[in-house]
Protein backbone atom coordinates (compact mmCIF):
# COMPACT_ATOMS: atom_id res chain seq x y z
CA UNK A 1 15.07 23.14 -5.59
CA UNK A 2 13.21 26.63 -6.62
CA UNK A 3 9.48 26.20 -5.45
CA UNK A 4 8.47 28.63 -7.75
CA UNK A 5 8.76 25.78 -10.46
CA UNK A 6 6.24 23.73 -8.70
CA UNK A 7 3.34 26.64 -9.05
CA UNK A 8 4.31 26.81 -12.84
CA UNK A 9 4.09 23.65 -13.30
CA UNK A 10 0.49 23.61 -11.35
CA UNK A 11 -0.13 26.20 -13.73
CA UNK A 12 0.76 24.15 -16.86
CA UNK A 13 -1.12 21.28 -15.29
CA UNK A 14 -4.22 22.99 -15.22
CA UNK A 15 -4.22 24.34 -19.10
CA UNK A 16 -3.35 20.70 -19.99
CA UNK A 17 -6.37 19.49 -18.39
CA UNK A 18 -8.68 22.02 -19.37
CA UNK A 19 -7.36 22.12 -22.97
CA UNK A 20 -8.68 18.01 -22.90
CA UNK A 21 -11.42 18.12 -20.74
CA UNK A 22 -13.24 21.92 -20.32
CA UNK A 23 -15.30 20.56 -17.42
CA UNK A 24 -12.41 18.70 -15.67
CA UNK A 25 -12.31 20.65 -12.16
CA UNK A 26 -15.90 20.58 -11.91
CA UNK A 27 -16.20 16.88 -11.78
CA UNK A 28 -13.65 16.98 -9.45
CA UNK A 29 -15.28 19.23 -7.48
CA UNK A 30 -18.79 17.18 -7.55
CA UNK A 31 -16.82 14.30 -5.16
CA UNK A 32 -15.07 10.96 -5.01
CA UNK A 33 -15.66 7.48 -6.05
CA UNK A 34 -12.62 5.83 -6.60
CA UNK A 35 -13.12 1.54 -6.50
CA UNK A 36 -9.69 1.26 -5.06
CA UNK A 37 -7.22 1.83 -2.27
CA UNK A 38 -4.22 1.93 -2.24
CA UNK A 39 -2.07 1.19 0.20
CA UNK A 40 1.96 2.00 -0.86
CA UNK A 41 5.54 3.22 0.56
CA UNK A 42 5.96 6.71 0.78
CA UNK A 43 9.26 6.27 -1.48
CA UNK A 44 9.86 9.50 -3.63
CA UNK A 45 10.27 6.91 -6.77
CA UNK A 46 7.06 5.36 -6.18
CA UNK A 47 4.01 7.08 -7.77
CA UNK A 48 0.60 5.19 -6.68
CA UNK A 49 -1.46 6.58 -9.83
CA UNK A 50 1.21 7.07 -12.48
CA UNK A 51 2.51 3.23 -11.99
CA UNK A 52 -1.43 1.94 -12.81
CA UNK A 53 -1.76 4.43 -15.67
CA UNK A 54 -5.05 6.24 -13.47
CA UNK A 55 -6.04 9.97 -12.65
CA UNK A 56 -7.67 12.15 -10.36
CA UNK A 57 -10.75 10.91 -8.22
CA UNK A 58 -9.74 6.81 -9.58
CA UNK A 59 -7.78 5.87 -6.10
CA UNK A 60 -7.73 6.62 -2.66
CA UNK A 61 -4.14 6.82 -1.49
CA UNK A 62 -2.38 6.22 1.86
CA UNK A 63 1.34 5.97 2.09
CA UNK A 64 4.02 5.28 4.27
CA UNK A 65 7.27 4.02 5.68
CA UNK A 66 7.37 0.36 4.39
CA UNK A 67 3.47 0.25 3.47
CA UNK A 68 2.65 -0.66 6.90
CA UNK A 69 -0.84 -1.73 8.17
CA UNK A 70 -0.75 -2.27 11.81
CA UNK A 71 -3.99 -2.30 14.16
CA UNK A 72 -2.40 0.77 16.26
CA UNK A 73 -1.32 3.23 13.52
CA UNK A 74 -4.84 5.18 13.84
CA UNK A 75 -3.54 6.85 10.85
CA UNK A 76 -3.62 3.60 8.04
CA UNK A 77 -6.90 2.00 10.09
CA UNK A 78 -8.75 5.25 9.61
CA UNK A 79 -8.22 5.57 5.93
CA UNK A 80 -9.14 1.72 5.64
CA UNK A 81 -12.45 2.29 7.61
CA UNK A 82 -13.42 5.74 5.56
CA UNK A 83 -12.32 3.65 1.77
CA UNK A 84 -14.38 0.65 2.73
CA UNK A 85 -17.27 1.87 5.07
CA UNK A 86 -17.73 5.34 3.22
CA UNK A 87 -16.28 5.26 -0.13
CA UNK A 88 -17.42 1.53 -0.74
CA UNK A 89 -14.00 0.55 -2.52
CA UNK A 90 -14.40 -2.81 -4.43
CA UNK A 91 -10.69 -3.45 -3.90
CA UNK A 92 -7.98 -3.06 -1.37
CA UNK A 93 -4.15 -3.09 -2.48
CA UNK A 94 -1.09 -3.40 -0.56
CA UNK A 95 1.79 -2.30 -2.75
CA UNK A 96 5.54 -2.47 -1.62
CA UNK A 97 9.01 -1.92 -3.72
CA UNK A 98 11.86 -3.68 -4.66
CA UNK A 99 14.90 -1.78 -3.16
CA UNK A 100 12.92 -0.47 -0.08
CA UNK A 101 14.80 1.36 1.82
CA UNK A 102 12.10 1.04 5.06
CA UNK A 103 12.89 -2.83 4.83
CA UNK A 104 17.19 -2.60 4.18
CA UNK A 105 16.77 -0.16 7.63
CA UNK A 106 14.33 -2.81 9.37
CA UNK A 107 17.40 -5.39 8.82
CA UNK A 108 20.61 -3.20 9.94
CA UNK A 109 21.32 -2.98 13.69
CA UNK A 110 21.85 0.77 13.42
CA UNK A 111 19.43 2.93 16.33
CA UNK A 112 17.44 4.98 14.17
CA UNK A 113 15.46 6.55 16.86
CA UNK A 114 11.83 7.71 16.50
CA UNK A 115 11.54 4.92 13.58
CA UNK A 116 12.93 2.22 15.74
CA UNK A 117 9.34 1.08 16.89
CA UNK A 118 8.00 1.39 13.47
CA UNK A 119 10.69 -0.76 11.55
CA UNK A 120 9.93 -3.58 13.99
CA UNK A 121 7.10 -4.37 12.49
CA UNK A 122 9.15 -5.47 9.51
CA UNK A 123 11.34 -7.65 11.79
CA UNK A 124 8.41 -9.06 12.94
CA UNK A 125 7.93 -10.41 9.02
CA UNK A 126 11.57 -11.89 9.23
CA UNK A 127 11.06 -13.77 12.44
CA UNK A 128 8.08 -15.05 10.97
CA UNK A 129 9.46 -16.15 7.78
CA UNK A 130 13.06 -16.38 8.89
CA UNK A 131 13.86 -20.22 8.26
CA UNK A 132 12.94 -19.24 4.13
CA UNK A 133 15.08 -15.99 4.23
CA UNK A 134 18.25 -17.45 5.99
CA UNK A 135 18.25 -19.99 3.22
CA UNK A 136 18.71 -17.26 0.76
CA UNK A 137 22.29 -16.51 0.18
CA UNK A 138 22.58 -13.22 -1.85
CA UNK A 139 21.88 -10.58 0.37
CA UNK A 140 19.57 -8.40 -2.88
CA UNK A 141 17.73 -11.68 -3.03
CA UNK A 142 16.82 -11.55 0.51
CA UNK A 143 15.80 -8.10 0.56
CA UNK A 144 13.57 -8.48 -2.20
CA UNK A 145 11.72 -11.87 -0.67
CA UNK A 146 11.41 -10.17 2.57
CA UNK A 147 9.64 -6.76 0.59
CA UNK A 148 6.98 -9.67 -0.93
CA UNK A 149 6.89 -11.37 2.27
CA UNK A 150 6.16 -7.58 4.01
CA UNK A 151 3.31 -6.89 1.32
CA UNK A 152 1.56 -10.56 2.16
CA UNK A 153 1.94 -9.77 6.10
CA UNK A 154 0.30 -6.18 5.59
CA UNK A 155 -2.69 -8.09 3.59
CA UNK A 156 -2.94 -10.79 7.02
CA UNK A 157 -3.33 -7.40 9.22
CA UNK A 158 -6.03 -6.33 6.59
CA UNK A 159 -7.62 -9.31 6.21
CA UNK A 160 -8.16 -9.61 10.45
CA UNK A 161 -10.31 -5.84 10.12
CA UNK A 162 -13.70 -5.73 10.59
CA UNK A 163 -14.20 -3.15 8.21
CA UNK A 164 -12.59 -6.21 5.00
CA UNK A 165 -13.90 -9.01 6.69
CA UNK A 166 -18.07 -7.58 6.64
CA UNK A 167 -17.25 -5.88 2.95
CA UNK A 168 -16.10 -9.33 2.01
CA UNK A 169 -19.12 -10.72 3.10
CA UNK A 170 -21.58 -7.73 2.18
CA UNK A 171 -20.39 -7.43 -1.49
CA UNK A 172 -17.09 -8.99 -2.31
CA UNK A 173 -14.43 -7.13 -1.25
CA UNK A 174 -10.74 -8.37 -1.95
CA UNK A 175 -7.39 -7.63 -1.08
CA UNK A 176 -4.21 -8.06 -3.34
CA UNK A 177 -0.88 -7.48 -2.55
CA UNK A 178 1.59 -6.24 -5.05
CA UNK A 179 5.22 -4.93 -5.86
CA UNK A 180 6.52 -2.48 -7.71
CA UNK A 181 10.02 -3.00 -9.44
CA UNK A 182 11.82 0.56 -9.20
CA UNK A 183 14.32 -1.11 -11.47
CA UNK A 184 12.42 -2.02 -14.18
CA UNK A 185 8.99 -0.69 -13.94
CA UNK A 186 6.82 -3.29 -13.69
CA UNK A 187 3.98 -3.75 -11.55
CA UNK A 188 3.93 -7.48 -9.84
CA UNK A 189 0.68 -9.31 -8.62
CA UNK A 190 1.80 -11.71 -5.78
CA UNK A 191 -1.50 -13.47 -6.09
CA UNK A 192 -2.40 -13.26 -2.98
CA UNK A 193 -4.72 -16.39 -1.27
CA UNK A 194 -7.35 -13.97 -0.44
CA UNK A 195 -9.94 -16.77 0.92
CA UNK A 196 -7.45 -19.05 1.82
CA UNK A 197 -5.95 -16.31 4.27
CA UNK A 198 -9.28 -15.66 5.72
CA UNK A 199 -9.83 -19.23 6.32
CA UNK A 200 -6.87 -19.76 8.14
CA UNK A 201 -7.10 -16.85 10.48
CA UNK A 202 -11.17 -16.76 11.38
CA UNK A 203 -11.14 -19.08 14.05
CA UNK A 204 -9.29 -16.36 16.29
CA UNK A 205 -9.72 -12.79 14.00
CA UNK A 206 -13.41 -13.74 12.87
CA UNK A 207 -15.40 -9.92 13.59
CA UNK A 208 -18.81 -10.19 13.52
């Protein structure tokens, strides 16, 4: 790959935006207030504001392996806590992939070192949900159930936060999870239970 391509191409990004909008990089430039973040894979197919058809300064973006959300990455919990507290996002999205290869990894028995601890987390989803996903037979089935089932655990660990749980109450906050099919494009709402989540877990994750 010549790198050189990528500063002609910023190059050629810039006259297209200017050529449409003269004043473009000085909005930028004024701040941020995008009314959603998203949280997605860090999969080199997967492009958070291409896929929902949105620009610069529209969504606040975190990625990684798997679209985690675990209380000890200080990493994801830091981006939720600046988005909700700070930015005031309206909406929160979790959004996985069919064909994840963080998930295929999660279910092989192979030591991948440093990501060992990380990839447990999406073991922990198949122990939790393993009597529905040893009923599936075809393996690509399975995969893609457990991907959904990943995205509705990683809404749970949102869900228990104190920064969601006082936006919810404060002005309305929600959470959706969703998944993107790299083989066909589409974008898929799992209609998430968003109150029916936080009624089942407030009783032991209720943050005042």
């Amino acid at each position: 790959m010549d790198l050189n391509k990528v500063f002609k191409n910023n190059k050629n990004w810039i006259k297209e935006k200017l050529s449409a909008d003269a004043d473009f990089f000085d909005k930028l430039g004024k701040g941020q207030s995008p009314e959603l973040l998203y949280i997605g894979c860090s999969d080199s197919r997967v492009t958070a504001e291409e896929l929902m058809g949105m620009g610069p300064g529209e969504v606040f973006v975190h990625r990684n392996i798997a679209n985690m959300v675990t209380s000890i990455d200080l990493n994801v919990m830091s981006v939720v806590n600046y988005a909700v507290d700070h930015l005031k996002v309206g909406h929160v999205v979790v959004c996985g992939h069919y064909a994840c290869g963080g998930v295929k990894a999660a279910m092989q028995s192979a030591d991948l070192g440093i990501l060992n601890p990380w990839l447990r987390n999406i073991r922990d989803v198949y122990r939790l949900h393993k009597t529905e996903l040893d009923e599936i037979d075809d393996e690509n089935k399975r995969y893609d159930r457990l991907v959904e089932l990943n995205v509705q655990e990683q809404c749970v660990n949102l869900i228990k936060t104190a920064a969601v749980q006082k936006a919810y109450r404060d002005r309305g906050l929600r959470v959706y999870g969703w998944v993107f099919d790299v083989r066909t494009g589409e974008l898929v709402d799992l209609n998430i239970d968003f109150e029916g989540i936080l009624d089942n877990i407030m009783e032991i994750y209720h943050l005042d």
